[in-house]
N, C-alpha and C. Protein backbone atom coordinates (compact mmCIF):
# COMPACT_ATOMS: atom_id res chain seq x y z
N UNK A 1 -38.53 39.34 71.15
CA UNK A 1 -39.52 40.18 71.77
C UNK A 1 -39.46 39.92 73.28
N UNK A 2 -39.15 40.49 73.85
CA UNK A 2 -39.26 40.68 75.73
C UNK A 2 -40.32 40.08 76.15
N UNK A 3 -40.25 39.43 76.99
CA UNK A 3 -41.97 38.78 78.16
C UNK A 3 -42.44 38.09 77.27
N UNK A 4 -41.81 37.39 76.15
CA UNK A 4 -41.92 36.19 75.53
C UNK A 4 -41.35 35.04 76.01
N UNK A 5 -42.44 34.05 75.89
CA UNK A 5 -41.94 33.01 77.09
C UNK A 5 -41.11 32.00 75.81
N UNK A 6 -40.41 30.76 76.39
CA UNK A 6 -39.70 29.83 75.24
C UNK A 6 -40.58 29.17 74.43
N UNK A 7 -40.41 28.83 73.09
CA UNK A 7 -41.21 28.35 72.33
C UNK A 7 -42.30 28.66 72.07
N UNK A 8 -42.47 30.13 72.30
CA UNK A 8 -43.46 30.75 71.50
C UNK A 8 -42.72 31.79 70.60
N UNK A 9 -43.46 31.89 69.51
CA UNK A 9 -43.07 32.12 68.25
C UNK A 9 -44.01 32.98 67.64
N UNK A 10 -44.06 34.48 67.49
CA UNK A 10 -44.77 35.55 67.16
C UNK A 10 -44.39 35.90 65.52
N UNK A 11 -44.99 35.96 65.00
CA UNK A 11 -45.16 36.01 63.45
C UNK A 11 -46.01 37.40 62.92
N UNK A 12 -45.01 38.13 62.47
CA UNK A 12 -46.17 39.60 61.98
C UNK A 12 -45.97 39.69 60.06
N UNK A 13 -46.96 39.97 59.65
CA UNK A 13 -46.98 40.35 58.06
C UNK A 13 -47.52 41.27 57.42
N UNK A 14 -47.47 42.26 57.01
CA UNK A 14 -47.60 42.97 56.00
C UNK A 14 -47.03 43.56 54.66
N UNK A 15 -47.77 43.88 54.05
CA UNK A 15 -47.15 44.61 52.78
C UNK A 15 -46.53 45.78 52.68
N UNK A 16 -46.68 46.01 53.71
CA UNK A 16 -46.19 48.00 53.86
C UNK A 16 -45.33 48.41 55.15
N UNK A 17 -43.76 47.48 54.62
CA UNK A 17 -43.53 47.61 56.03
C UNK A 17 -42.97 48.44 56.15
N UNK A 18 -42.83 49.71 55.50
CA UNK A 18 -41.90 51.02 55.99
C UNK A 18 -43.42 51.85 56.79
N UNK A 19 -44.58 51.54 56.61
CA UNK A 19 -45.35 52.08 57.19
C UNK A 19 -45.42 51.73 58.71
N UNK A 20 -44.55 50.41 59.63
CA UNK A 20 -44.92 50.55 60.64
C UNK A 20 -43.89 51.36 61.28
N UNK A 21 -44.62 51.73 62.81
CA UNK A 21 -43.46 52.16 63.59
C UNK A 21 -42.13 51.70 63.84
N UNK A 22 -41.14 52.32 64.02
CA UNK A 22 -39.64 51.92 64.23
C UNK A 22 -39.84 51.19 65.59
N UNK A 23 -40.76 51.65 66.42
CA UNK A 23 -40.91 50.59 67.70
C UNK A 23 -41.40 49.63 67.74
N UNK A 24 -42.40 49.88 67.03
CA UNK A 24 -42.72 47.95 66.49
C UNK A 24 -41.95 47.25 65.69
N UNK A 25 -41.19 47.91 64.44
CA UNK A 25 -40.18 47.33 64.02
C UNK A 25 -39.10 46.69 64.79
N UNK A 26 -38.57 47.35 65.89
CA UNK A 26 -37.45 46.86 66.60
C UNK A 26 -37.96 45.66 67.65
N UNK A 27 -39.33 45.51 67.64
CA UNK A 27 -39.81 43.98 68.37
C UNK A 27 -39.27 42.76 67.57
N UNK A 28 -39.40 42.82 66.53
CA UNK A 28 -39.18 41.63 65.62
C UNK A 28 -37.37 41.69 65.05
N UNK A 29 -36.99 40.80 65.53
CA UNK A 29 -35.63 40.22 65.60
C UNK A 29 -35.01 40.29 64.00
N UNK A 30 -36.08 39.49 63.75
CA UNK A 30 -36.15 38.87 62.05
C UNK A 30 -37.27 39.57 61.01
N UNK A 31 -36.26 40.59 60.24
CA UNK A 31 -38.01 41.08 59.30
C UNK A 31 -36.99 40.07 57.64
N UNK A 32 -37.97 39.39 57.15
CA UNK A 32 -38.07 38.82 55.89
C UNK A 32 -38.33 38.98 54.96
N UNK A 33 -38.00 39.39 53.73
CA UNK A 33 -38.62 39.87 52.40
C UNK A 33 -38.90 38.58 51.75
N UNK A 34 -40.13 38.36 51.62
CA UNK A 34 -40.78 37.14 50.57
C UNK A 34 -41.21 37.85 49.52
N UNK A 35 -40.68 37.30 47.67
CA UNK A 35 -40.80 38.05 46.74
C UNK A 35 -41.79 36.96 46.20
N UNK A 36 -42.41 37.82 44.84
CA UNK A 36 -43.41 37.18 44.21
C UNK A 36 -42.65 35.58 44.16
N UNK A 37 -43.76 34.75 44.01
CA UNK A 37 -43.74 33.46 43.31
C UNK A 37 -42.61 33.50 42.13
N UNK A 38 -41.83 32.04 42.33
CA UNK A 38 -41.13 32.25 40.58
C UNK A 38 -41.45 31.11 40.17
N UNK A 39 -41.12 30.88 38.88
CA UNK A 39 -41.82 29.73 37.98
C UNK A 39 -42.22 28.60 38.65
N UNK A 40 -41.76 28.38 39.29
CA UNK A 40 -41.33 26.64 40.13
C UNK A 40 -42.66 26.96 40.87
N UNK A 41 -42.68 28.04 41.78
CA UNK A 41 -43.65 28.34 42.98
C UNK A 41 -45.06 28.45 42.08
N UNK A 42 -44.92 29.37 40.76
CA UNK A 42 -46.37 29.71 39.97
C UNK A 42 -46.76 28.47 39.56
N UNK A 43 -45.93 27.64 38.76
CA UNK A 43 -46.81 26.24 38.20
C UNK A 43 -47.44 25.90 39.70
N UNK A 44 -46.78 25.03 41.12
CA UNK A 44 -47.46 25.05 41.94
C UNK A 44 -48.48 25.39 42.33
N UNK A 45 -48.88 26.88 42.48
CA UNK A 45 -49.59 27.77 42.58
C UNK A 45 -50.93 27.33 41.53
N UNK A 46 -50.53 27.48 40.23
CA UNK A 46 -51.54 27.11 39.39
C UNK A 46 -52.13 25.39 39.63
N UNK A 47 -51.34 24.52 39.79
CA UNK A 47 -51.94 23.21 39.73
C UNK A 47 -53.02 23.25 40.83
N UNK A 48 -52.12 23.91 42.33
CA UNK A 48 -53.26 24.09 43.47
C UNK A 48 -54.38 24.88 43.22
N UNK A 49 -54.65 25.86 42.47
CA UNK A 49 -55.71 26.44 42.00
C UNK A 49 -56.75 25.66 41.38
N UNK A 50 -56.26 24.70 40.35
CA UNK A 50 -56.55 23.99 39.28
C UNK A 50 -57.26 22.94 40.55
N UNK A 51 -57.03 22.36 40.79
CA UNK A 51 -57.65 21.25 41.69
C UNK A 51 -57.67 20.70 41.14
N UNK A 52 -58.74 19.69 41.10
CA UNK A 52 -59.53 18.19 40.17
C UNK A 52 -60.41 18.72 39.36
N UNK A 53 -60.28 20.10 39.07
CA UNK A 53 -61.48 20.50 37.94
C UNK A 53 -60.84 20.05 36.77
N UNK A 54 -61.63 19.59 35.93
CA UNK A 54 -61.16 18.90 34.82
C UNK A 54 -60.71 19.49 33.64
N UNK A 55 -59.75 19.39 32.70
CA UNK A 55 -58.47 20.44 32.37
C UNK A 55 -58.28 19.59 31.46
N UNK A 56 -57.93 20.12 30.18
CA UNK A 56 -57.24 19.92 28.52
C UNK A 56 -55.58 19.91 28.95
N UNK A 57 -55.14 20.71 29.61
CA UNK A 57 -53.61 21.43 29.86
C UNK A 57 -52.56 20.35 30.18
N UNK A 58 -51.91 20.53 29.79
CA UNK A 58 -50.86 18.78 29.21
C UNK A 58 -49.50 19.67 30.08
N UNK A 59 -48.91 19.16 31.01
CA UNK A 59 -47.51 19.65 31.80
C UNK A 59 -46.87 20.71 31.26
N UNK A 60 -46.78 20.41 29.97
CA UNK A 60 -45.91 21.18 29.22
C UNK A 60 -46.95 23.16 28.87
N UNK A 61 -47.93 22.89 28.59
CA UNK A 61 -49.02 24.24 29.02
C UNK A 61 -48.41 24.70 29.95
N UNK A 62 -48.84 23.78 31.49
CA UNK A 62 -48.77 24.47 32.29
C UNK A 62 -47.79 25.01 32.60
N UNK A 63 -46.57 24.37 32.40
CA UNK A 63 -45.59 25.18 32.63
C UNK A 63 -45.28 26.47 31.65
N UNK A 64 -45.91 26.10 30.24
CA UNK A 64 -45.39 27.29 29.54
C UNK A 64 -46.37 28.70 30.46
N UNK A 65 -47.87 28.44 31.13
CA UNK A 65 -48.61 29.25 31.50
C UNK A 65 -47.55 29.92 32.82
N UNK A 66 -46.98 28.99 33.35
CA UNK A 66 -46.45 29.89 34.78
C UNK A 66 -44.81 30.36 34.21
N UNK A 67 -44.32 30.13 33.01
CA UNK A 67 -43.09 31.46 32.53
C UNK A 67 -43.91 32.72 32.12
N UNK A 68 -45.54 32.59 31.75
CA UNK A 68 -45.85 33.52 31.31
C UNK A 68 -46.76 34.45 32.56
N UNK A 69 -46.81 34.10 33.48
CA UNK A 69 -47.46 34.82 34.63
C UNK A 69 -45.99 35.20 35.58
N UNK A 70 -44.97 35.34 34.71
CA UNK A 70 -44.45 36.24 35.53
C UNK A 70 -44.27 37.33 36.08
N UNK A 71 -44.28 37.98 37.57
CA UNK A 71 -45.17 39.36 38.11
C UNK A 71 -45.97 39.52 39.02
N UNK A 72 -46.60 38.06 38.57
CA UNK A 72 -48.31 37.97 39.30
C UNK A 72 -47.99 37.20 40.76
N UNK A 73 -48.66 37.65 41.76
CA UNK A 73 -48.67 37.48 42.66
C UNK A 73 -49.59 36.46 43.43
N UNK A 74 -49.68 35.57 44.28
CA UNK A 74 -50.30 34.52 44.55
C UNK A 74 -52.14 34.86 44.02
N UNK A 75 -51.95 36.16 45.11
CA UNK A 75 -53.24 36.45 44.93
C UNK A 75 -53.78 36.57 43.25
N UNK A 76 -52.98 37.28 42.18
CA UNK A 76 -53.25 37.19 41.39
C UNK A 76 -53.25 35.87 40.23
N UNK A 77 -52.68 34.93 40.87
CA UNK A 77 -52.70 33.88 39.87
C UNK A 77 -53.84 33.03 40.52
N UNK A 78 -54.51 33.51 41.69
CA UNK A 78 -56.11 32.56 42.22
C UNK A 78 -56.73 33.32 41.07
N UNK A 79 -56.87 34.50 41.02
CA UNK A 79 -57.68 35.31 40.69
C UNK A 79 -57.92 35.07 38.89
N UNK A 80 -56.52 34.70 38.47
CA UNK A 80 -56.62 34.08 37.04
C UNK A 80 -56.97 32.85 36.89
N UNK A 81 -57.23 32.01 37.85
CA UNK A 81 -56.92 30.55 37.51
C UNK A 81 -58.93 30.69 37.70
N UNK A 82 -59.44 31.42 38.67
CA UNK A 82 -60.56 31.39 38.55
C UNK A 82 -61.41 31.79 37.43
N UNK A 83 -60.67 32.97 36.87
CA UNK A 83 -61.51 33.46 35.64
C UNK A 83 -61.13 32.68 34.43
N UNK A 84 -60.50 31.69 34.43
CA UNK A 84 -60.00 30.55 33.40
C UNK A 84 -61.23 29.42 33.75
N UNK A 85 -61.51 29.17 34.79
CA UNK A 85 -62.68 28.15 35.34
C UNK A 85 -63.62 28.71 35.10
N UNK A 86 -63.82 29.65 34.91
CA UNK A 86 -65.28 30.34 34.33
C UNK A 86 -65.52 30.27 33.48
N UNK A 87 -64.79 30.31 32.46
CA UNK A 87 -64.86 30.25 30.66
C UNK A 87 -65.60 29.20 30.36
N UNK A 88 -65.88 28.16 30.99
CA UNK A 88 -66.56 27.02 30.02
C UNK A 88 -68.39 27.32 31.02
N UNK A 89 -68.25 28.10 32.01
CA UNK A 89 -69.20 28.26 32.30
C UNK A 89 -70.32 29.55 31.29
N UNK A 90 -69.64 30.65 31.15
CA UNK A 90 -69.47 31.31 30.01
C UNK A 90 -69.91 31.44 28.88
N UNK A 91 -69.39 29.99 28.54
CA UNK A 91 -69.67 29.66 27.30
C UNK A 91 -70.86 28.90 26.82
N UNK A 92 -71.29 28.32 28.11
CA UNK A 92 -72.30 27.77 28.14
C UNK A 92 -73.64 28.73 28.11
N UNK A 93 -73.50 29.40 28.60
CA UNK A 93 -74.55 30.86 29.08
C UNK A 93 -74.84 31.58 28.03
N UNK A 94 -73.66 31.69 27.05
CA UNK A 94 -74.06 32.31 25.81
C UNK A 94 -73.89 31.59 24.31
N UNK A 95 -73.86 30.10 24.57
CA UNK A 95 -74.10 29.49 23.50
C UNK A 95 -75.66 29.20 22.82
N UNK A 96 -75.84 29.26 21.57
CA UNK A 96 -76.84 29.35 20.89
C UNK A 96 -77.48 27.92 20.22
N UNK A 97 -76.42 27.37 20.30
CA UNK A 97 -76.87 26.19 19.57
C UNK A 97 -76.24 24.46 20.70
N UNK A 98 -77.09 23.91 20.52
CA UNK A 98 -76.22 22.21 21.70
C UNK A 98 -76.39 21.39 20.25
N UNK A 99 -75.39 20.58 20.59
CA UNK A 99 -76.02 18.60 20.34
C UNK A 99 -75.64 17.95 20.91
N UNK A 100 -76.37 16.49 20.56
CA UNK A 100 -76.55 15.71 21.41
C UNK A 100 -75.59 15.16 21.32
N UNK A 101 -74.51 13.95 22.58
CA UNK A 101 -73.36 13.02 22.08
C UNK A 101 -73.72 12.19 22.34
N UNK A 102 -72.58 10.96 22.18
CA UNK A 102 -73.17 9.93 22.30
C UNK A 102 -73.70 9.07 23.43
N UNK A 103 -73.40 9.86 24.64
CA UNK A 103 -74.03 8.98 25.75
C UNK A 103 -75.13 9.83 26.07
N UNK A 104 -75.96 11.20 25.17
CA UNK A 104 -77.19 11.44 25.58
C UNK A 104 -76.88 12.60 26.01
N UNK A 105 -76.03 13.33 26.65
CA UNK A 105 -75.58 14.50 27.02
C UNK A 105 -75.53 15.75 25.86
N UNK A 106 -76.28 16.74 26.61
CA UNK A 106 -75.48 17.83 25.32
C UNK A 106 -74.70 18.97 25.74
N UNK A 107 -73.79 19.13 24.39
CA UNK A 107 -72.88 20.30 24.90
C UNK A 107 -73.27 21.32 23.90
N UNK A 108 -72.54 22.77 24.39
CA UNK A 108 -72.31 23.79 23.22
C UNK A 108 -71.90 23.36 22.48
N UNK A 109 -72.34 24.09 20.85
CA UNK A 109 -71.68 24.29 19.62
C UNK A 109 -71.97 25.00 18.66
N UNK A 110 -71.27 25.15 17.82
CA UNK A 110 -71.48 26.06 16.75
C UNK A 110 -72.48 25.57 15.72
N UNK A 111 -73.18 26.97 15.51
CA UNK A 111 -74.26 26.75 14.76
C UNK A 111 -74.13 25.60 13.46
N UNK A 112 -72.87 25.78 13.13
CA UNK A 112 -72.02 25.22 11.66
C UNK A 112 -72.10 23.68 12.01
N UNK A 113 -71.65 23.29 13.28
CA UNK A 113 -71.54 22.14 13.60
C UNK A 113 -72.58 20.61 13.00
N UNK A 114 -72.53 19.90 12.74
CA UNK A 114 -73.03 18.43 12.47
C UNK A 114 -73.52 17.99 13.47
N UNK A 115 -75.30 18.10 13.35
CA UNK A 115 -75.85 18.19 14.73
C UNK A 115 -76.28 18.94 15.58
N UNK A 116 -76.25 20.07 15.27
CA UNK A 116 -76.47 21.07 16.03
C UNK A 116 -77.78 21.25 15.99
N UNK A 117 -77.87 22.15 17.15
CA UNK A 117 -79.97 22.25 17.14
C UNK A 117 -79.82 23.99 18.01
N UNK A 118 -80.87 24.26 17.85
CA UNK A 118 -81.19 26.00 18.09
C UNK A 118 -81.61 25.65 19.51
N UNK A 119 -80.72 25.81 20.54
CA UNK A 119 -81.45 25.76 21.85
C UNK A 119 -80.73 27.55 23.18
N UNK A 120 -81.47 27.35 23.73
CA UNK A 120 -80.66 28.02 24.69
C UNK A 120 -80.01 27.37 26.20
N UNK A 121 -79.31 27.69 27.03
CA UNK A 121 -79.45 26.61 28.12
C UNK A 121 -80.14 26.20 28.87
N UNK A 122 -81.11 27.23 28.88
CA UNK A 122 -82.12 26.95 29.84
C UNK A 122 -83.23 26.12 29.13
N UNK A 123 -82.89 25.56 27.96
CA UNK A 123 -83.95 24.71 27.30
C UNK A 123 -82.92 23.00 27.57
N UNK A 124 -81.87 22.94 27.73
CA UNK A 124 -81.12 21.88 28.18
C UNK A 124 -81.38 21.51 29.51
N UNK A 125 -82.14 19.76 29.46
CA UNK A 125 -82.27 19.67 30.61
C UNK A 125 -80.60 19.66 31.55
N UNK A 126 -80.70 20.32 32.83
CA UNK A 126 -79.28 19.95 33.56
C UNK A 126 -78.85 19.37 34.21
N UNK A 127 -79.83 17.88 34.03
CA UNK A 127 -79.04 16.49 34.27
C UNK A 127 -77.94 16.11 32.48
N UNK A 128 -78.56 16.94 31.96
CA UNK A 128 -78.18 16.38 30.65
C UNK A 128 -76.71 16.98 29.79
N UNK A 129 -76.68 18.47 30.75
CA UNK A 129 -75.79 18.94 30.31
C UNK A 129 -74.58 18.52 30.56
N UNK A 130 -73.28 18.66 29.38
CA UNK A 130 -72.36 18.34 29.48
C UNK A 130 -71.07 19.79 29.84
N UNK A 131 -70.63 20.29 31.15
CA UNK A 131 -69.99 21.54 30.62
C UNK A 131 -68.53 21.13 30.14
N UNK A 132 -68.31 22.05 29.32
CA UNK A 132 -66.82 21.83 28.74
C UNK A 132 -65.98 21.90 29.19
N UNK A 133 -64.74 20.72 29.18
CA UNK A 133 -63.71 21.27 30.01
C UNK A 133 -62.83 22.72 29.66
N UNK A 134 -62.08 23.04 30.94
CA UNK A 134 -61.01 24.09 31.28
C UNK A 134 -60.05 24.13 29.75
N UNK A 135 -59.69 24.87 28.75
CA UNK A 135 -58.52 24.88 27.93
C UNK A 135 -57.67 25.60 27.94
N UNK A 136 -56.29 25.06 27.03
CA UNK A 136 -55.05 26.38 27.32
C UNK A 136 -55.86 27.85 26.94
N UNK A 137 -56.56 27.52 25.71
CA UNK A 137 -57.15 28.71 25.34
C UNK A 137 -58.09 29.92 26.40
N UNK A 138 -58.66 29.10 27.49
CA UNK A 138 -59.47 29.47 28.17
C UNK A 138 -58.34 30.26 29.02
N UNK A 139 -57.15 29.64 29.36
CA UNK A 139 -55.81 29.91 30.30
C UNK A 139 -55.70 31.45 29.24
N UNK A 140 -55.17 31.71 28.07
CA UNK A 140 -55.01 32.13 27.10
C UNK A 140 -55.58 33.70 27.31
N UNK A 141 -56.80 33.65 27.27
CA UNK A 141 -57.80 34.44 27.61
C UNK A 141 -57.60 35.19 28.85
N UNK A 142 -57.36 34.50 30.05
CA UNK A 142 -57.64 35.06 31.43
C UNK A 142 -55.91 35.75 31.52
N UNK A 143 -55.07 35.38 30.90
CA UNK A 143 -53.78 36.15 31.16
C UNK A 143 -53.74 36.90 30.77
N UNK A 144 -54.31 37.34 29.30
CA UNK A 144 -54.93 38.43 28.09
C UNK A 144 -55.29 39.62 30.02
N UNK A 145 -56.39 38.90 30.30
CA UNK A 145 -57.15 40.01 31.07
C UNK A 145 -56.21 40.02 32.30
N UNK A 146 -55.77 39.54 32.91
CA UNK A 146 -55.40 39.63 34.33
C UNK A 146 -53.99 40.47 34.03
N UNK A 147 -54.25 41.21 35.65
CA UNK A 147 -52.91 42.42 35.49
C UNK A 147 -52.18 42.40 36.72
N UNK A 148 -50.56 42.24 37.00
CA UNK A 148 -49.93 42.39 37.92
C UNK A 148 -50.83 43.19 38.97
N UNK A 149 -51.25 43.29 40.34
CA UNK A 149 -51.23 44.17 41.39
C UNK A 149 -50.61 44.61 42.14
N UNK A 150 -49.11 43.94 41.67
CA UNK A 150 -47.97 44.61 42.57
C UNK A 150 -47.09 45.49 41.54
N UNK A 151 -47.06 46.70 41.67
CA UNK A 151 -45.97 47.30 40.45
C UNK A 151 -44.86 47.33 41.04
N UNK A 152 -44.17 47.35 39.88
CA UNK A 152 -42.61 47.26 39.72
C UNK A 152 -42.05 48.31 40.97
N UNK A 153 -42.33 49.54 41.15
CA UNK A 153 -41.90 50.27 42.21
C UNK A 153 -42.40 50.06 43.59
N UNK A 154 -43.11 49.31 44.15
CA UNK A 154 -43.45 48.95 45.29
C UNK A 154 -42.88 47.65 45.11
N UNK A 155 -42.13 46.80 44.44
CA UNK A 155 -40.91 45.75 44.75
C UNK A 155 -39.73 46.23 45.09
N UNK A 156 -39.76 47.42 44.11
CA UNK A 156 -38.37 47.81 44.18
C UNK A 156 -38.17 48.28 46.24
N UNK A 157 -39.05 49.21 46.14
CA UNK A 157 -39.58 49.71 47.69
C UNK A 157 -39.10 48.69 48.87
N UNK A 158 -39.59 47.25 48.78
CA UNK A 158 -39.69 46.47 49.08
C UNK A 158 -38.19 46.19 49.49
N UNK A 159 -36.96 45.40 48.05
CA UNK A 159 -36.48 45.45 48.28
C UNK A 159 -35.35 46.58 49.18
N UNK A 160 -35.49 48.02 48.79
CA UNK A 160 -34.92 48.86 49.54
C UNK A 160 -35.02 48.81 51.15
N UNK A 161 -36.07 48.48 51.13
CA UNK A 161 -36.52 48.27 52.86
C UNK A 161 -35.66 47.11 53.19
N UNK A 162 -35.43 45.67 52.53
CA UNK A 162 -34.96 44.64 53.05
C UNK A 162 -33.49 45.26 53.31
N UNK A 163 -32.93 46.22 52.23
CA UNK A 163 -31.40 45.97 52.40
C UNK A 163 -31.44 47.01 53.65
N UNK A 164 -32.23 47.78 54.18
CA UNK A 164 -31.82 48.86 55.23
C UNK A 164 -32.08 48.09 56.92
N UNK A 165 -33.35 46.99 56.02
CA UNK A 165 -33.82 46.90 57.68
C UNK A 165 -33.85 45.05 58.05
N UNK A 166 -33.99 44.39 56.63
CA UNK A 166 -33.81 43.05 56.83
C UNK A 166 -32.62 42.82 57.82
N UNK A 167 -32.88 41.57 58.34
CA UNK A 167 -32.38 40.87 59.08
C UNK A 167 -31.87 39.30 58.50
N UNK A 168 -30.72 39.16 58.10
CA UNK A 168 -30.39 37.64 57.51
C UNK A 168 -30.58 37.88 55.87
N UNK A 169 -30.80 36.56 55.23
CA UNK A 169 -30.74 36.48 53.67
C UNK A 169 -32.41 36.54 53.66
N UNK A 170 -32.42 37.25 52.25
CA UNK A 170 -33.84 37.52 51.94
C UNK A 170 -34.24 35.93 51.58
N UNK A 171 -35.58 35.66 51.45
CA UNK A 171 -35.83 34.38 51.33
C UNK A 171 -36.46 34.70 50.11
């Protein structure tokens, strides 16, 4: 870019890059195609989502979870990993029955359960409550619901643009 001084370093991004001008296009030296996440990047993706919230999901889950979010896009695998962290919240909200364990805490359970008592949550004190951890199942669920937001023809797009207008190897 011209009347750029040394060691400064101008960085532009969007999703729609046949939408900018050819004159702004021709500022940037280097245009880059960054494609969805792939397995390696999604488990990543998911563990960083995952944080220290506390999780059933044994390495081997998670990885089977990020061959199966293939498609999904960063944004969309926050967006799943959150509605997977919700589930035990969820479940709590519309469970019918608690008992007690053994350090005094209670969790959801099924009416069927050994121990069980007719409460709602808001009858659980919530020092007392126990919420349930995160499961594959809960993972299970939120992939059920969550849907690519990038379709297949706006990659393809994508790539077409890199081979006409990229600059260097796609990354």
């Amino acid at each position: 870019m011209s009347g750029v001084g040394q060691g400064v370093l101008v960085l532009g991004a969007t999703n729609v890059p046949w939408e900018l001008d050819p004159a702004v296009r021709r500022r940037f030296e280097r245009r880059v195609y960054v494609p969805l996440p792939d397995e390696e990047a999604r488990l990543t993706l998911l563990k960083l989502h995952l944080g220290s919230t506390p999780h059933s999901l044994s390495e081997q889950q998670l990885r089977a979870l990020s061959r199966r979010t293939a498609g999904l896009s960063g944004a969309d695998l926050s967006v799943l990993v959150r509605d997977a962290l919700m589930a035990p919240l969820r479940e709590l909200q519309s469970a019918t029955h608690f008992r007690q364990l053994t350090d005094g805490c209670w969790a959801p359970c099924k009416p069927s359960e050994r121990g069980a008592k007719k409460l709602s949550l808001l009858e659980v004190p919530a020092q007392a409550l126990r919420t349930p951890p995160v499961t594959h199942a809960h993972f299970d669920a939120a992939v059920e619901r969550c849907r690519p937001t990038v379709a297949q023809s706006e990659l393809a797009r994508h790539e077409q643009f890199t081979r006409e207008f990229g600059a260097g190897n796609a990354v």
